[in-house]
C-alpha atoms as a PDB file:
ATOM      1  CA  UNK A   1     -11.919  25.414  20.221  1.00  0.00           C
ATOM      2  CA  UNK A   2     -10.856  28.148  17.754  1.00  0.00           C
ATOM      3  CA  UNK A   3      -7.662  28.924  17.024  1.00  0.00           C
ATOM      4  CA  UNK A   4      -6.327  32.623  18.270  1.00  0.00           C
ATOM      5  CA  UNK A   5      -3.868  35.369  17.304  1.00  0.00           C
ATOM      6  CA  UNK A   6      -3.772  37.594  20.081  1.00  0.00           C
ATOM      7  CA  UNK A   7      -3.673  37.191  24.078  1.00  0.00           C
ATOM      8  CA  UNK A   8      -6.145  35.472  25.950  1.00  0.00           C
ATOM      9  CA  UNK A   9      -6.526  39.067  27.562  1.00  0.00           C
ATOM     10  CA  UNK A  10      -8.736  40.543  25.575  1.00  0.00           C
ATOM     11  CA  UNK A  11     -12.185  38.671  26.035  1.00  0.00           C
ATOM     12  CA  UNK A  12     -11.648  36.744  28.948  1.00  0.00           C
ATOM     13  CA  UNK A  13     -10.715  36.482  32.579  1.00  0.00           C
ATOM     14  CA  UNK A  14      -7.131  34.646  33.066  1.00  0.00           C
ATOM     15  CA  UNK A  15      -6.922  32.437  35.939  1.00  0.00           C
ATOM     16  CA  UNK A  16      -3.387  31.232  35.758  1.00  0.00           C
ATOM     17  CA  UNK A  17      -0.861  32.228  32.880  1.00  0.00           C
ATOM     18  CA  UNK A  18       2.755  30.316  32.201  1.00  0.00           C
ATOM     19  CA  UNK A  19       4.536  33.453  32.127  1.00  0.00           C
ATOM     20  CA  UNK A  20       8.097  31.061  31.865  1.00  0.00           C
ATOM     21  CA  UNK A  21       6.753  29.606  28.443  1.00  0.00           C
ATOM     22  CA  UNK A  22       7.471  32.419  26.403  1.00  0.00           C
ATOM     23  CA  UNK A  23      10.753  32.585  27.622  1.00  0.00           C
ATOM     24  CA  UNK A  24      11.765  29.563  27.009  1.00  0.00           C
ATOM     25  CA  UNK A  25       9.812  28.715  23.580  1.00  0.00           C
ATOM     26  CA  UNK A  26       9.059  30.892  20.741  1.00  0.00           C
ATOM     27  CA  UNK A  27       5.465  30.792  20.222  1.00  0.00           C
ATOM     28  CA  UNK A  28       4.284  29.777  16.350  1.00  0.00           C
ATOM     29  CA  UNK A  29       0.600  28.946  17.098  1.00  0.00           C
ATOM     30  CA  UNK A  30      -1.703  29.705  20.010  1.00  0.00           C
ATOM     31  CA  UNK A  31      -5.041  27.529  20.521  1.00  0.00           C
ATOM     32  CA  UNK A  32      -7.814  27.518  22.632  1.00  0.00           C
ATOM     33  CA  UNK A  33      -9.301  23.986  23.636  1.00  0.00           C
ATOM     34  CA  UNK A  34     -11.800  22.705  25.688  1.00  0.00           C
ATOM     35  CA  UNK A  35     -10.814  20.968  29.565  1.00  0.00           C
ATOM     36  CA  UNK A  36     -12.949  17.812  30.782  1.00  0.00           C
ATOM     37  CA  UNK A  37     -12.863  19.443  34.506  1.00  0.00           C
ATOM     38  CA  UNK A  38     -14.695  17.989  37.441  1.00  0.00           C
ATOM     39  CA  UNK A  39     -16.902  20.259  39.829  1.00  0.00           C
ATOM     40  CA  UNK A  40     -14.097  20.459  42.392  1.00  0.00           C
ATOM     41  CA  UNK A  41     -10.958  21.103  39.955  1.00  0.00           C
ATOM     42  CA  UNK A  42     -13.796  24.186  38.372  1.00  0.00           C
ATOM     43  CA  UNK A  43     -14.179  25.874  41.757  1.00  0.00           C
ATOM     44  CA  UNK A  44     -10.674  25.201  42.865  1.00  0.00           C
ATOM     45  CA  UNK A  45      -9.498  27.209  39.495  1.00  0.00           C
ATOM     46  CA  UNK A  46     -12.005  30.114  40.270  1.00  0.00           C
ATOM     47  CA  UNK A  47      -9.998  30.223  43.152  1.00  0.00           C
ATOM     48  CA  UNK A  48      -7.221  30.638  41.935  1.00  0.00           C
ATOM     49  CA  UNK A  49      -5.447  27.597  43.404  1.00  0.00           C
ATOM     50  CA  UNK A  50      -4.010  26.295  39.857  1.00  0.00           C
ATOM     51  CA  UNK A  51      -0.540  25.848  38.192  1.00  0.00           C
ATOM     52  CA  UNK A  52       1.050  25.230  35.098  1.00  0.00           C
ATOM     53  CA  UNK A  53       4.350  25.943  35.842  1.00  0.00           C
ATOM     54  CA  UNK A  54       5.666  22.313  35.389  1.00  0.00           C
ATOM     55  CA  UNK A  55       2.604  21.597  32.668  1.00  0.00           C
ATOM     56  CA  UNK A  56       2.563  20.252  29.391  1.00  0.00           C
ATOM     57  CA  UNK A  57       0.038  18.759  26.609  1.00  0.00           C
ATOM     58  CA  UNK A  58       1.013  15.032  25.125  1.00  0.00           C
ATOM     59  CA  UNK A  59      -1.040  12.528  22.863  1.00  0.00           C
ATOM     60  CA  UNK A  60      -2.112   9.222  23.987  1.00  0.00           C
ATOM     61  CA  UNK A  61      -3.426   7.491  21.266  1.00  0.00           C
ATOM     62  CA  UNK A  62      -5.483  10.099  18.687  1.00  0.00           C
ATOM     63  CA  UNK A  63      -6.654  12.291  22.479  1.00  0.00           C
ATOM     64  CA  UNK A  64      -4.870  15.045  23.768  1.00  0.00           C
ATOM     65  CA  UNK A  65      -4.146  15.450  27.507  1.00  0.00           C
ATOM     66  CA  UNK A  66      -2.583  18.273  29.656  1.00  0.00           C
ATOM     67  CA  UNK A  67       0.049  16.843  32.185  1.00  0.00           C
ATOM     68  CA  UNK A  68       1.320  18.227  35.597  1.00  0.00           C
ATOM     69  CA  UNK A  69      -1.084  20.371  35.598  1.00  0.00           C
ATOM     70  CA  UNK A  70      -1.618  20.872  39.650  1.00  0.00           C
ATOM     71  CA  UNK A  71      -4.965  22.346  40.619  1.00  0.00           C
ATOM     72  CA  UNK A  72      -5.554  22.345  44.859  1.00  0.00           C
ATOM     73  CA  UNK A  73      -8.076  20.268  46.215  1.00  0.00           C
ATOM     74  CA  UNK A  74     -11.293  22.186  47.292  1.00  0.00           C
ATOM     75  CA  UNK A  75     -11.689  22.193  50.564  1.00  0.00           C
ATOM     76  CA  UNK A  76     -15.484  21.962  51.050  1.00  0.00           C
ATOM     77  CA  UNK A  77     -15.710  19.112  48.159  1.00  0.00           C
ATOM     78  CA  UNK A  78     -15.558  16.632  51.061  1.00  0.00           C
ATOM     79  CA  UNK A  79     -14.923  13.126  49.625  1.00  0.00           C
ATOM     80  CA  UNK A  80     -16.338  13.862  45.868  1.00  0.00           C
ATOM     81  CA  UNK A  81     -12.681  16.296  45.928  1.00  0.00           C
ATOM     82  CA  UNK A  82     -10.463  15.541  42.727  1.00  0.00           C
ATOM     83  CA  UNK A  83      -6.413  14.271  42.531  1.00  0.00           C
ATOM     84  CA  UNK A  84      -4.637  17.508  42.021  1.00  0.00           C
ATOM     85  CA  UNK A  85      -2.071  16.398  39.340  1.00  0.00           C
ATOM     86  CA  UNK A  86      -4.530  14.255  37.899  1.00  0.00           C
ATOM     87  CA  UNK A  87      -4.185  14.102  33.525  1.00  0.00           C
ATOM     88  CA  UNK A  88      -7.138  16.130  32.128  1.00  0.00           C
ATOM     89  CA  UNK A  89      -8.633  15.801  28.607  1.00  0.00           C
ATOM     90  CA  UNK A  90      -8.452  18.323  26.107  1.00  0.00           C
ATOM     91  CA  UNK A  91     -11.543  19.025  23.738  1.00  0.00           C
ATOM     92  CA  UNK A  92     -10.784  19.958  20.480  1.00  0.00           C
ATOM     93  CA  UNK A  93     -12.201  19.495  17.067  1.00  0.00           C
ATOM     94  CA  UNK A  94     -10.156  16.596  14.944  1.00  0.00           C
ATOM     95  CA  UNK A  95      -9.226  18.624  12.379  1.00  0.00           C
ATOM     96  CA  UNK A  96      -6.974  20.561  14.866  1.00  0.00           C
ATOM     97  CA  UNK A  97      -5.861  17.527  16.219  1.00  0.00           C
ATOM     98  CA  UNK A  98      -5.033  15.848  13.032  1.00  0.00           C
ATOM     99  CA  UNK A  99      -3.408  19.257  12.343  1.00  0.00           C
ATOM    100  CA  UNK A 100      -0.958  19.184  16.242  1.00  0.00           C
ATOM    101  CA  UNK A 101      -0.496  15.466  16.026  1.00  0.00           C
ATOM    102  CA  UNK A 102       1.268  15.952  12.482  1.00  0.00           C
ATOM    103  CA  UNK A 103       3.298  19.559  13.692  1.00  0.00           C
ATOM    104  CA  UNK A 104       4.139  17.376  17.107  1.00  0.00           C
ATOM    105  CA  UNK A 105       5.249  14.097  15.510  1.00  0.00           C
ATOM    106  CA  UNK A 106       7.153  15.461  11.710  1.00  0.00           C
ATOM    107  CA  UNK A 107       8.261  19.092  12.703  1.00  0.00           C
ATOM    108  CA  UNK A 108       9.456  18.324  16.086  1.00  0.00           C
ATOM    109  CA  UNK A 109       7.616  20.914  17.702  1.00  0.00           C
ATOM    110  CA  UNK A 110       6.173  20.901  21.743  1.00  0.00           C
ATOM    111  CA  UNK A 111       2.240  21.797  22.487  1.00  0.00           C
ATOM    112  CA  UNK A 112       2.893  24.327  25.865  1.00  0.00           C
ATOM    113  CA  UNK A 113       0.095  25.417  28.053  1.00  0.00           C
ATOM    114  CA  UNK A 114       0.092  28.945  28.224  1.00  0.00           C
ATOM    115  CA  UNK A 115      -2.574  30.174  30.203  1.00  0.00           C
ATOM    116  CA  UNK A 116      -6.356  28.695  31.897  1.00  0.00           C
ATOM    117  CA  UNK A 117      -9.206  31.703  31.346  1.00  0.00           C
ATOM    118  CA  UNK A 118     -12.705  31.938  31.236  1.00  0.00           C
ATOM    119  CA  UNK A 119     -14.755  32.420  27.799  1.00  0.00           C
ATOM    120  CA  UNK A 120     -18.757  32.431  27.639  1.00  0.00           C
ATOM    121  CA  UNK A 121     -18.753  30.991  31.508  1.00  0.00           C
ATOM    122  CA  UNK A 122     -16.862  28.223  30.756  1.00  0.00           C
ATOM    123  CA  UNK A 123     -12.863  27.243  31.356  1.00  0.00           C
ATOM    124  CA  UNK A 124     -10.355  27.225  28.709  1.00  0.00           C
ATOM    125  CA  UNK A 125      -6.972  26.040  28.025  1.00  0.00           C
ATOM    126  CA  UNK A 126      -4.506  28.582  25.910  1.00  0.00           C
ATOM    127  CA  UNK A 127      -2.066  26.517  24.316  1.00  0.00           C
ATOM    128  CA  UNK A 128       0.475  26.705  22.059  1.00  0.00           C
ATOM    129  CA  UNK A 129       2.749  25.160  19.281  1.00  0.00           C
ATOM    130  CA  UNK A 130       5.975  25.689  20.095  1.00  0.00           C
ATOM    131  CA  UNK A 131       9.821  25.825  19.379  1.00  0.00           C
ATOM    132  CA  UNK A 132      12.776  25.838  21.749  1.00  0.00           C
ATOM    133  CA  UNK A 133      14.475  28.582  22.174  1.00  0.00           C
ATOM    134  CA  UNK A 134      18.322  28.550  21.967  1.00  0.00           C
ATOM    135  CA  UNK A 135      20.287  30.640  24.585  1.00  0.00           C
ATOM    136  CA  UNK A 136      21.384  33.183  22.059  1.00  0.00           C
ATOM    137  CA  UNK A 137      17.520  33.647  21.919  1.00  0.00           C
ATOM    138  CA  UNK A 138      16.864  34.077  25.007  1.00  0.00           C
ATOM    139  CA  UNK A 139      19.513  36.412  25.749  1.00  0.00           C
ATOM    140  CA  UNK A 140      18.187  38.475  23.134  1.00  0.00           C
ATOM    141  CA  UNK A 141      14.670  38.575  24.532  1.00  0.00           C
ATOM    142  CA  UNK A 142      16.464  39.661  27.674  1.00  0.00           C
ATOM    143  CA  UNK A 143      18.054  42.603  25.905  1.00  0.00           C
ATOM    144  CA  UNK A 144      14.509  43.527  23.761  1.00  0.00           C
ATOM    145  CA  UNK A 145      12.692  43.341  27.449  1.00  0.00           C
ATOM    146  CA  UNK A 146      15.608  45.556  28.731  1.00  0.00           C
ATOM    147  CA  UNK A 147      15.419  48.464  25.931  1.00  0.00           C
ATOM    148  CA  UNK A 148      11.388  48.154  26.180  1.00  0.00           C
ATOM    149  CA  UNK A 149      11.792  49.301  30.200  1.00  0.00           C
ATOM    150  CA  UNK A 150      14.289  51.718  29.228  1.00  0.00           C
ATOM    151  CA  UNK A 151      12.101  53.362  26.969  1.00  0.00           C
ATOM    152  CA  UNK A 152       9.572  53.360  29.452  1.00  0.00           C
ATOM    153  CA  UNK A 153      11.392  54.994  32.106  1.00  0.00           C
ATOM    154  CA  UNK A 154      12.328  57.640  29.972  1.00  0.00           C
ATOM    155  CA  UNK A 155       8.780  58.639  28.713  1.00  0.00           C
ATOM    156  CA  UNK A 156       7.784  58.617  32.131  1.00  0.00           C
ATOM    157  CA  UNK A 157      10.705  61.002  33.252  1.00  0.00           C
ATOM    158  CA  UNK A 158       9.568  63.823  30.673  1.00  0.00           C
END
């Protein structure tokens, strides 16, 4: 619902992060929106049996929807249980939208999902406006990630 500048770490619990997505896009906006969840698909991610590896946010008309996103059946839903790669509405406020649909469609940028968490009891979606990175980026993330661990090791040596 609001846009955010830090991690979703700070006030709420994480259920599932998209650790790949920040190595393959650089990250210019991060968002927070609303999911249209059924029972099942809400005790399933409490659980812990959700992915967004293979995930990704598209619009269909003027809505936003989250793709691919697989969340495991719950086993004692019975026959009210859920599809697991079902498409799943995102809630947001139209302003934001108006604000994505233009970034998506004139800048050529990609809405990633970045991460599914818990705020005030209820489940979010961290998502962001992103870029491709080119592989000259990515190898030097690589080396930055490298140097960090280096650094690291040697504070812990002393």
């Amino acid at each position: 619902m609001k846009k955010t500048d830090k991690t979703a770490t700070k006030d709420g619990h994480i259920f599932v992060q998209n650790r790949r997505a920040t190595f393959e896009y650089e990250v210019l906006e991060r968002y927070e929106a609303g999911l249209a969840l059924m029972g099942s698909e809400v005790k399933s991610i409490r659980d812990g049996r959700a992915s967004l590896g293979e995930s990704y946010c598209q619009f269909q008309g003027d809505q936003l929807f989250l793709y691919q996103s697989h969340i495991g059946e719950y086993t004692q839903a019975h026959d009210r249980n859920h599809l697991p790669l079902r498409p799943r509405k995102l809630l947001l406020h139209r302003k934001e939208l108006d604000h994505l649909t233009e970034a998506v469609d004139q800048a050529g940028l990609t809405l990633i999902p970045l991460a599914l968490l818990a705020r005030n009891g209820r489940i979010k979606l961290e998502m962001a406006l992103c870029r491709g990175k080119k592989t000259y980026d990515k190898r030097a993330s690589i080396k930055e990630r490298e140097q960090k661990r280096e650094i690291e090791r040697a504070i812990r040596e002393r």
